[in-house]
PDB file of N, CA and C in Angstrom:
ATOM      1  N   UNK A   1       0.850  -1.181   0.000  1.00  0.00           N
ATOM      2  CA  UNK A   1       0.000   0.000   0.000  1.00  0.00           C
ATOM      3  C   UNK A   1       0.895   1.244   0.000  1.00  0.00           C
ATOM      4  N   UNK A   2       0.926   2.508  -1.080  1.00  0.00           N
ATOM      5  CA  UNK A   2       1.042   3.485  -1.117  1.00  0.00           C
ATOM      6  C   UNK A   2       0.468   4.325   0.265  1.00  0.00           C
ATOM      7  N   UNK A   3       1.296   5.618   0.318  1.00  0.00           N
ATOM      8  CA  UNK A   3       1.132   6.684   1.271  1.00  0.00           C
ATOM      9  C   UNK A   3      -0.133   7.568   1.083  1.00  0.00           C
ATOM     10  N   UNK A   4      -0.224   6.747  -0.527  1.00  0.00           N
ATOM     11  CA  UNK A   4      -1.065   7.913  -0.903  1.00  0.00           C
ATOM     12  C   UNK A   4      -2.807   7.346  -0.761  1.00  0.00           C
ATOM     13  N   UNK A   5      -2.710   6.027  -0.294  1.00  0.00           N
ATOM     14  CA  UNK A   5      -3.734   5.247  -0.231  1.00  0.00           C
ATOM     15  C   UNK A   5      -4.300   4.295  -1.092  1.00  0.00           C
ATOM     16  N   UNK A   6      -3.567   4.522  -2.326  1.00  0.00           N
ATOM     17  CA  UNK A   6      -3.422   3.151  -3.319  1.00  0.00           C
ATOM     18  C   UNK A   6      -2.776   1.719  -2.789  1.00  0.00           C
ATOM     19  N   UNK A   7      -3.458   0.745  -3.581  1.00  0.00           N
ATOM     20  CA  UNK A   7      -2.487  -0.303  -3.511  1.00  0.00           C
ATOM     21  C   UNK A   7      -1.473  -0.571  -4.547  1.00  0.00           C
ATOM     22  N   UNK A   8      -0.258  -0.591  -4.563  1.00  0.00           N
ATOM     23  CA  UNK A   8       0.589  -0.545  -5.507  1.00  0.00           C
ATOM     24  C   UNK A   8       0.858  -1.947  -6.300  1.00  0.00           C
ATOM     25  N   UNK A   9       0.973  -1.995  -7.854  1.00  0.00           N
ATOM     26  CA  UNK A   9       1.025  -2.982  -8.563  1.00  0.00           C
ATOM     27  C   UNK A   9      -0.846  -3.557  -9.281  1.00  0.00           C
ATOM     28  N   UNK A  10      -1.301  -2.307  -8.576  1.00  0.00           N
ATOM     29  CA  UNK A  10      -3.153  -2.954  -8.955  1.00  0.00           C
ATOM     30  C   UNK A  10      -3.498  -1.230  -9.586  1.00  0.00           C
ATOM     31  N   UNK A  11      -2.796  -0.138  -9.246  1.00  0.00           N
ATOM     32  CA  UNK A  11      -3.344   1.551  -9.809  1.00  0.00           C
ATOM     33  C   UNK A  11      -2.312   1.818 -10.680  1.00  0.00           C
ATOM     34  N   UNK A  12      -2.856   2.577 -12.075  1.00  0.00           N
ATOM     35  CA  UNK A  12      -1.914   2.933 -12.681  1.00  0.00           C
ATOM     36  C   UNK A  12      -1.275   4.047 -12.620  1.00  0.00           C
ATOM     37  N   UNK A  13      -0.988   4.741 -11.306  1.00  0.00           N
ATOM     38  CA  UNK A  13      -0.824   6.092 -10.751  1.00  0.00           C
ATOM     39  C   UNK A  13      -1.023   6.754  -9.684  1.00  0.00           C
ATOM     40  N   UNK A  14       0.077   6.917  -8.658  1.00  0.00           N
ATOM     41  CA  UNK A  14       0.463   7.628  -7.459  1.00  0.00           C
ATOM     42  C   UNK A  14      -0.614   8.567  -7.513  1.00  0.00           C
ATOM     43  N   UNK A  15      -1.438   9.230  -6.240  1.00  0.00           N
ATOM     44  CA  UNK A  15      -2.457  10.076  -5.871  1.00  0.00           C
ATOM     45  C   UNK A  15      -1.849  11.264  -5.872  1.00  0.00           C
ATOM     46  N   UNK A  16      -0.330  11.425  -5.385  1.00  0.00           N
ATOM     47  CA  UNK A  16       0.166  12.266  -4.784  1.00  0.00           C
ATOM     48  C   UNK A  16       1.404  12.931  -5.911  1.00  0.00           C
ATOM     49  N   UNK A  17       0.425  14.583  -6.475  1.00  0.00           N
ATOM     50  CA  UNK A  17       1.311  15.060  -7.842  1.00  0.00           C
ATOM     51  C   UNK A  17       2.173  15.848  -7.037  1.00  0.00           C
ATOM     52  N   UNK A  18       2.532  16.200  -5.973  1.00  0.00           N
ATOM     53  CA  UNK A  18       3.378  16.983  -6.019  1.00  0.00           C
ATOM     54  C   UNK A  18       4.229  16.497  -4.898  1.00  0.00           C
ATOM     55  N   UNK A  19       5.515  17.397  -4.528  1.00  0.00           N
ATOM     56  CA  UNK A  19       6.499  16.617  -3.279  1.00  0.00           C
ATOM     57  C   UNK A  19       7.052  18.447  -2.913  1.00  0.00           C
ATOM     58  N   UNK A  20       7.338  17.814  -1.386  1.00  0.00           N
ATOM     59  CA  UNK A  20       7.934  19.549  -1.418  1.00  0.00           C
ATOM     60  C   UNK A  20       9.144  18.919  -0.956  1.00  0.00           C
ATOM     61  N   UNK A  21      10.400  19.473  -1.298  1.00  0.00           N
ATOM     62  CA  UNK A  21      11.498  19.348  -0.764  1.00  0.00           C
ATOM     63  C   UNK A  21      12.147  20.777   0.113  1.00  0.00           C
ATOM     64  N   UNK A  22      12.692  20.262   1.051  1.00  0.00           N
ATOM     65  CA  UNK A  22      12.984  21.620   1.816  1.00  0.00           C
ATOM     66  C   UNK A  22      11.576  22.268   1.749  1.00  0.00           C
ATOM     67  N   UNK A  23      11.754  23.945   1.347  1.00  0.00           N
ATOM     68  CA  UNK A  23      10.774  24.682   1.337  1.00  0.00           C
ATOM     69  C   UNK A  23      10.334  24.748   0.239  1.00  0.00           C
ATOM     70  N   UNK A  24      10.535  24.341  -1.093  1.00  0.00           N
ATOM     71  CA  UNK A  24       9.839  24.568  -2.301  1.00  0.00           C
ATOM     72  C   UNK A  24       8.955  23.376  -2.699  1.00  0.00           C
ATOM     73  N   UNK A  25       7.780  23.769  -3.428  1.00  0.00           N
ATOM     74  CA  UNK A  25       7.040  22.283  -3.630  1.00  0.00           C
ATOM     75  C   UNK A  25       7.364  22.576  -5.348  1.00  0.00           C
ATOM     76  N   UNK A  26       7.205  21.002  -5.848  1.00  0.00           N
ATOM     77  CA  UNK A  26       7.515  20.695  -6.969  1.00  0.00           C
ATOM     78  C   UNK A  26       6.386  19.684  -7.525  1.00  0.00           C
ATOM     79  N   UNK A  27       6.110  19.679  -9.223  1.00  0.00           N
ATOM     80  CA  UNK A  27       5.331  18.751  -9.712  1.00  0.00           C
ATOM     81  C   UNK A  27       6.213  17.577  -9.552  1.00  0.00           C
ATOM     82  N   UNK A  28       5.651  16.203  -9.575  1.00  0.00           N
ATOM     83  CA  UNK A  28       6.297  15.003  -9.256  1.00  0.00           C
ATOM     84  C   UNK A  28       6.682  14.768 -10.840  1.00  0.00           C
ATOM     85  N   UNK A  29       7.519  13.756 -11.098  1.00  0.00           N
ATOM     86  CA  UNK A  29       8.184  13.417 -12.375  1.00  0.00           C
ATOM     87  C   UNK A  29       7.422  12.567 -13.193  1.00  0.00           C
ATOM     88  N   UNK A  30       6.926  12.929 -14.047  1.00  0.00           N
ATOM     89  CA  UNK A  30       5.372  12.225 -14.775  1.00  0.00           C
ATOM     90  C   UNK A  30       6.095  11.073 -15.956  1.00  0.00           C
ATOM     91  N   UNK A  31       7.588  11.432 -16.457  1.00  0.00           N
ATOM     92  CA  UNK A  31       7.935  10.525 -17.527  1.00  0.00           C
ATOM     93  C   UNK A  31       9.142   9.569 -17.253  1.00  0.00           C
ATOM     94  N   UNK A  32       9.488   9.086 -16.057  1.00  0.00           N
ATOM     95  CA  UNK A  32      10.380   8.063 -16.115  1.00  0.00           C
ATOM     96  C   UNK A  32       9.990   6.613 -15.686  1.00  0.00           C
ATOM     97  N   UNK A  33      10.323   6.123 -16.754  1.00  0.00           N
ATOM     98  CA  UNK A  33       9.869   4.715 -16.620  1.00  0.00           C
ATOM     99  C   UNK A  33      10.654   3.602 -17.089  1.00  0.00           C
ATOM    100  N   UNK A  34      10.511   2.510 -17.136  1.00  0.00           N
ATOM    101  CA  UNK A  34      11.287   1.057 -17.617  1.00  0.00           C
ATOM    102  C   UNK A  34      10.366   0.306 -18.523  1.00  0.00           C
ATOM    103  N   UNK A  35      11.186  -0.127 -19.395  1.00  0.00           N
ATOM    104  CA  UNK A  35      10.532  -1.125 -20.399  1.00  0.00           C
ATOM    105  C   UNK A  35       9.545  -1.617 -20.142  1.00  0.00           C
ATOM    106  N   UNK A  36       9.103  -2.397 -18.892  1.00  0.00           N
ATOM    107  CA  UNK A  36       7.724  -2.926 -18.881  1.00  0.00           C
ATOM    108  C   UNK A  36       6.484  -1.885 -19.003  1.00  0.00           C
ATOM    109  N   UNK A  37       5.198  -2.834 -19.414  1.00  0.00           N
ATOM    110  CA  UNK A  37       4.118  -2.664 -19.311  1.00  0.00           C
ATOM    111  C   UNK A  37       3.996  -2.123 -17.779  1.00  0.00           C
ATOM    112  N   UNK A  38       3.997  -2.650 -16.501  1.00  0.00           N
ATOM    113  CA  UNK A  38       3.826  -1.758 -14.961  1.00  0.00           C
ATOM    114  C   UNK A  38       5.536  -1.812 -14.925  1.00  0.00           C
ATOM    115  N   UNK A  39       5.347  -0.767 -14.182  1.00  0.00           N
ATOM    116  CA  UNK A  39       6.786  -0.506 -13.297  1.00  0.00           C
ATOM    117  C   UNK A  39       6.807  -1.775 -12.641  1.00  0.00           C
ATOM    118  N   UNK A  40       8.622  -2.208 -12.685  1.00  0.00           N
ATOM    119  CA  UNK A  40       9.000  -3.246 -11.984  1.00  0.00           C
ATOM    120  C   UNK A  40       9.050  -3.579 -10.255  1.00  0.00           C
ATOM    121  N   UNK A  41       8.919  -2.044 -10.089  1.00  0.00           N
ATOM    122  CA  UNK A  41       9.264  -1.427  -8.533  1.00  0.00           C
ATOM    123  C   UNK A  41       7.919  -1.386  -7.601  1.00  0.00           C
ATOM    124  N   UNK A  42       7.092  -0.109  -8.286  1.00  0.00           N
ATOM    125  CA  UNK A  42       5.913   0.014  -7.751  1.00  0.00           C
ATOM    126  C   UNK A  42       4.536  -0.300  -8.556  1.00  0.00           C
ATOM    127  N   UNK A  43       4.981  -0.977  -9.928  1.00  0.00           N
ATOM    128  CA  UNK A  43       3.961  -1.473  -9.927  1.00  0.00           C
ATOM    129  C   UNK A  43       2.765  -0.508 -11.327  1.00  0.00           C
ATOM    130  N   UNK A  44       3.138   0.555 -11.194  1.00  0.00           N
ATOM    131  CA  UNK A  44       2.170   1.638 -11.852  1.00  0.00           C
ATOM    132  C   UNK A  44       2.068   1.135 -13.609  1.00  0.00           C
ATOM    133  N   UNK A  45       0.756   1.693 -13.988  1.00  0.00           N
ATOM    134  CA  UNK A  45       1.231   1.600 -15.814  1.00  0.00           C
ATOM    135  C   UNK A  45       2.377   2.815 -16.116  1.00  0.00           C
ATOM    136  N   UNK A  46       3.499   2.179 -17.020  1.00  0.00           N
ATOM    137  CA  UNK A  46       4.212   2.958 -17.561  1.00  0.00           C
ATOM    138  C   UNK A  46       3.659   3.841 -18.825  1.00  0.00           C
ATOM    139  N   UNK A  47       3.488   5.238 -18.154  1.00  0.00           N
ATOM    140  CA  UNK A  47       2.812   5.853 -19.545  1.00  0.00           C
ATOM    141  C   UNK A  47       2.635   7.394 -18.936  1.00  0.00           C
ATOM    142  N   UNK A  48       3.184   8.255 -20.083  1.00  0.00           N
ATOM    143  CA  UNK A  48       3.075   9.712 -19.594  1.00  0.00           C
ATOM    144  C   UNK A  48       2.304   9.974 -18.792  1.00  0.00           C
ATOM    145  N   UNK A  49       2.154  10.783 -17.961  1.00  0.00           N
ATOM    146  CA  UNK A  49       1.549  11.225 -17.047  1.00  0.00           C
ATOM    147  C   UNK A  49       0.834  10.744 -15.769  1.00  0.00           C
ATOM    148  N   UNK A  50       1.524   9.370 -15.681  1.00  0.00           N
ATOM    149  CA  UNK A  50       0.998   8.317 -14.619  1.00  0.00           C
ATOM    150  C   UNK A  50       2.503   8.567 -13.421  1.00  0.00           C
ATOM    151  N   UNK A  51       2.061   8.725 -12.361  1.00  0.00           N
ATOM    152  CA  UNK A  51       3.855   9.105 -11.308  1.00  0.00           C
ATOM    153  C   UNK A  51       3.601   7.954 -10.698  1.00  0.00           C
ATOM    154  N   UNK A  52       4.936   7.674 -10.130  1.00  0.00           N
ATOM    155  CA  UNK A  52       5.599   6.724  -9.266  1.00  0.00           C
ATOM    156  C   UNK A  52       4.829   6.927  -7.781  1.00  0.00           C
ATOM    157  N   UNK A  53       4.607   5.814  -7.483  1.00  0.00           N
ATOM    158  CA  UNK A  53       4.354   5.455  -6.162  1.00  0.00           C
ATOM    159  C   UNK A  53       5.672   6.017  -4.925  1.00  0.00           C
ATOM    160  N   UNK A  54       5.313   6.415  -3.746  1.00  0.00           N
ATOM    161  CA  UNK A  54       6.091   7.156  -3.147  1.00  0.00           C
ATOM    162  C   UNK A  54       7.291   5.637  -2.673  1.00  0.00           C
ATOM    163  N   UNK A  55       8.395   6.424  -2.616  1.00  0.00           N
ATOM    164  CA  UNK A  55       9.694   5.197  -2.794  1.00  0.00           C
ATOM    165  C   UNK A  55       9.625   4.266  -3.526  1.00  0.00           C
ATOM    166  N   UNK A  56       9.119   4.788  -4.823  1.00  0.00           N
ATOM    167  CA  UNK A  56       9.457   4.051  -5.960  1.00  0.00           C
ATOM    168  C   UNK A  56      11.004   3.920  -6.489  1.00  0.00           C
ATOM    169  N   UNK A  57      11.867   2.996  -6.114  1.00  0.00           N
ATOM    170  CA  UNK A  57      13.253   3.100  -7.087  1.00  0.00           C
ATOM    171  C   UNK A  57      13.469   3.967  -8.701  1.00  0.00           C
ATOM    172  N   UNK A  58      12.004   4.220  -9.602  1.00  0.00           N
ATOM    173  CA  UNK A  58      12.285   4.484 -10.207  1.00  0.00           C
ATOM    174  C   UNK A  58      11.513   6.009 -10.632  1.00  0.00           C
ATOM    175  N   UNK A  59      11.629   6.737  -9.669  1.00  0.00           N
ATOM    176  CA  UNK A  59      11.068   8.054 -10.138  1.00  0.00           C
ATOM    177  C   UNK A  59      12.049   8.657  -9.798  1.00  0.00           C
ATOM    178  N   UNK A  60      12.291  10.177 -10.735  1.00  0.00           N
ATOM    179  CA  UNK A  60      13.184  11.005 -10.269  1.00  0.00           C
ATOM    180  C   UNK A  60      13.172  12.190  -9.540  1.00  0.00           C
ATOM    181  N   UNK A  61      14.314  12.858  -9.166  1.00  0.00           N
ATOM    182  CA  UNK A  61      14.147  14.331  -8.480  1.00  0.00           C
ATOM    183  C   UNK A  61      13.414  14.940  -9.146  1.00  0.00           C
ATOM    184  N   UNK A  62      12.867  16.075  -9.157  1.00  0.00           N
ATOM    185  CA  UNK A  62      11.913  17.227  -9.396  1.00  0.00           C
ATOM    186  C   UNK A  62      12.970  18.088  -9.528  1.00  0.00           C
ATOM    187  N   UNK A  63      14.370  17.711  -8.765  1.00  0.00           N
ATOM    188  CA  UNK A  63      15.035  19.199  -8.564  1.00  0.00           C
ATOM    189  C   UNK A  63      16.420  18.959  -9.614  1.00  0.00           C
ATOM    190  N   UNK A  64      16.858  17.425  -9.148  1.00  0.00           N
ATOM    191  CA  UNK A  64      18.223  17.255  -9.586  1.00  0.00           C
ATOM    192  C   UNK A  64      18.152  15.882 -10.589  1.00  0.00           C
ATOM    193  N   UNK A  65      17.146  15.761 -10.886  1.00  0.00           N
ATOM    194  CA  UNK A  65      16.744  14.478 -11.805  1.00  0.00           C
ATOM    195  C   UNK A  65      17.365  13.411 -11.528  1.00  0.00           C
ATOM    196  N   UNK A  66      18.106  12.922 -10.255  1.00  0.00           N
ATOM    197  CA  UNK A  66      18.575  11.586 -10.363  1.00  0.00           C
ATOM    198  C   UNK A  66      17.595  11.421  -9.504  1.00  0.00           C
ATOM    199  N   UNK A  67      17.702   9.541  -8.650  1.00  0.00           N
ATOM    200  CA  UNK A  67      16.788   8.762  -8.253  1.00  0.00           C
ATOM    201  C   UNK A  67      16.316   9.792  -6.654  1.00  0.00           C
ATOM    202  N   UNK A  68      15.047   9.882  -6.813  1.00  0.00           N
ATOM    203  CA  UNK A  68      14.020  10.567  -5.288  1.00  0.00           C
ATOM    204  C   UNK A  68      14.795   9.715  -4.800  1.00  0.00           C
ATOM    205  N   UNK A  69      14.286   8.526  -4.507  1.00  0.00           N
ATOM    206  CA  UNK A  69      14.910   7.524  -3.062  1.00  0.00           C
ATOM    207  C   UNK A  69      16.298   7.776  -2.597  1.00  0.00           C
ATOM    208  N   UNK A  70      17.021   7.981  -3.922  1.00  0.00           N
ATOM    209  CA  UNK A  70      18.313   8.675  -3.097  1.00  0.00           C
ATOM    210  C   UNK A  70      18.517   9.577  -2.363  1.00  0.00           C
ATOM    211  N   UNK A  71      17.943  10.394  -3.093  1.00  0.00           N
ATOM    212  CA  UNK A  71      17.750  11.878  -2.441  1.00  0.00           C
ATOM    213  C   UNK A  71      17.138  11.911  -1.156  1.00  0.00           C
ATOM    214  N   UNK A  72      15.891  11.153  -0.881  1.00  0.00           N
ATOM    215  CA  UNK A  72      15.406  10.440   0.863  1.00  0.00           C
ATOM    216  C   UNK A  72      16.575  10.345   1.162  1.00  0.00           C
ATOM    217  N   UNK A  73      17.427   9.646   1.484  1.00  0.00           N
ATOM    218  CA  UNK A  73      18.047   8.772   1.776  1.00  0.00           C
ATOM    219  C   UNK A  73      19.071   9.264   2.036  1.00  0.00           C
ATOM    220  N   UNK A  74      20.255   9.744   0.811  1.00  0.00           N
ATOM    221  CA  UNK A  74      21.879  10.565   1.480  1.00  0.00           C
ATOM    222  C   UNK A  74      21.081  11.868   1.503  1.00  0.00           C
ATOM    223  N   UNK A  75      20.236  12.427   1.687  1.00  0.00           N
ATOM    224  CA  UNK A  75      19.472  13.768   1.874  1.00  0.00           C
ATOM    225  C   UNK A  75      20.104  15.117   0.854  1.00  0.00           C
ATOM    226  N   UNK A  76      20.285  14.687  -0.751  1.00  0.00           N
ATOM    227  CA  UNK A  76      20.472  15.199  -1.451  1.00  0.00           C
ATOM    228  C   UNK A  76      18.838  16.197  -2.029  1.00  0.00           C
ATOM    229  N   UNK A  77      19.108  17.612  -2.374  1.00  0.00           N
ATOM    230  CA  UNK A  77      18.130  18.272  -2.215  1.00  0.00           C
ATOM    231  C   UNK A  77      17.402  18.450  -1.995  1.00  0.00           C
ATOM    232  N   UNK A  78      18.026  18.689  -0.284  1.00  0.00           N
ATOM    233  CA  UNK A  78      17.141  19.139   0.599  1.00  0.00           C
ATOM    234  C   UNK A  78      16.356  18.328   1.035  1.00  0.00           C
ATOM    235  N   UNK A  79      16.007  16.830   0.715  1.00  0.00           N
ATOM    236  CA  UNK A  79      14.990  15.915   0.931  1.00  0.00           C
ATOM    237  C   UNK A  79      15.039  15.432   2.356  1.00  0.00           C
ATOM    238  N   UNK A  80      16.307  15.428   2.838  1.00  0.00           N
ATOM    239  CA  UNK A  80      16.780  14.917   4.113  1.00  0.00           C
ATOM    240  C   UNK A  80      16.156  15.371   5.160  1.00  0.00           C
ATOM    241  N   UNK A  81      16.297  17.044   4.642  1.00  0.00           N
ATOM    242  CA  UNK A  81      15.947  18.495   5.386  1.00  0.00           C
ATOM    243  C   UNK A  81      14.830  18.300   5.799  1.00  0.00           C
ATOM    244  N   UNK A  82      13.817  17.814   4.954  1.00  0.00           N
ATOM    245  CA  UNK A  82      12.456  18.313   4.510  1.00  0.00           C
ATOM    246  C   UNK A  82      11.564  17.278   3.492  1.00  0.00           C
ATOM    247  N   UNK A  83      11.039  16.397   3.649  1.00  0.00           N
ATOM    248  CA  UNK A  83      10.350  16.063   2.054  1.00  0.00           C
ATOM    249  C   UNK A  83       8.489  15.919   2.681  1.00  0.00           C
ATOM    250  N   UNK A  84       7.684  16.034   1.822  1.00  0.00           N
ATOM    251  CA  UNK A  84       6.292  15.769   2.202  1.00  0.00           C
ATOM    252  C   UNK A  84       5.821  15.610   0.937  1.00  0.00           C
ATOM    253  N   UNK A  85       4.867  14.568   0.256  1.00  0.00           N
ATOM    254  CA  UNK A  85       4.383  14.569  -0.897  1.00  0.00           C
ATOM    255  C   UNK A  85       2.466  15.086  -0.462  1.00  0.00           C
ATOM    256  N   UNK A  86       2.372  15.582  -1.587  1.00  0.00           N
ATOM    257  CA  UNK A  86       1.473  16.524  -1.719  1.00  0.00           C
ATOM    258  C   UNK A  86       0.229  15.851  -2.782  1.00  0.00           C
ATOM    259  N   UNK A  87      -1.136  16.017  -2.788  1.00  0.00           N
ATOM    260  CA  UNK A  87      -2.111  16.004  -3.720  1.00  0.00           C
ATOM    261  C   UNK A  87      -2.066  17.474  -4.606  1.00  0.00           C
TER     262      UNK A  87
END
């Protein structure tokens, strides 16, 4: 189950469009995806405008385009500081 109240691997899309890092909020990353039909990770349909489930391995920064979860994690922009995902 998603944060956002989905169950992940059954919705084709995270509830939650936006993320704030630190103090700025940002749209979530609507086009990264992997070869499959669902994401391998969380599950979602791969297809423009469908976002990653929250700690999805495969969505990116908003700020610095490499992997969100990293950014959780060694607290690269600002995420460490600060993160909250947003409707």
């Amino acid at each position: 189950m998603c944060l956002c109240g989905l169950e992940m691997g059954k919705s084709d899309s995270c509830n939650f469009k936006r993320v704030k890092l630190g103090k700025k909020i940002y749209n979530r990353v609507d086009d990264s995806f992997d070869d499959n039909k669902r994401c391998h990770d969380c599950g979602i349909l791969n297809k423009k405008g469908n976002i990653h489930h929250v700690f999805c391995d495969m969505e990116k920064c908003p700020k610095c385009g490499r992997q969100l979860i990293s950014c959780q994690i060694f607290g690269g922009c600002d995420a460490k500081e600060y993160m909250e995902f947003m409707k």
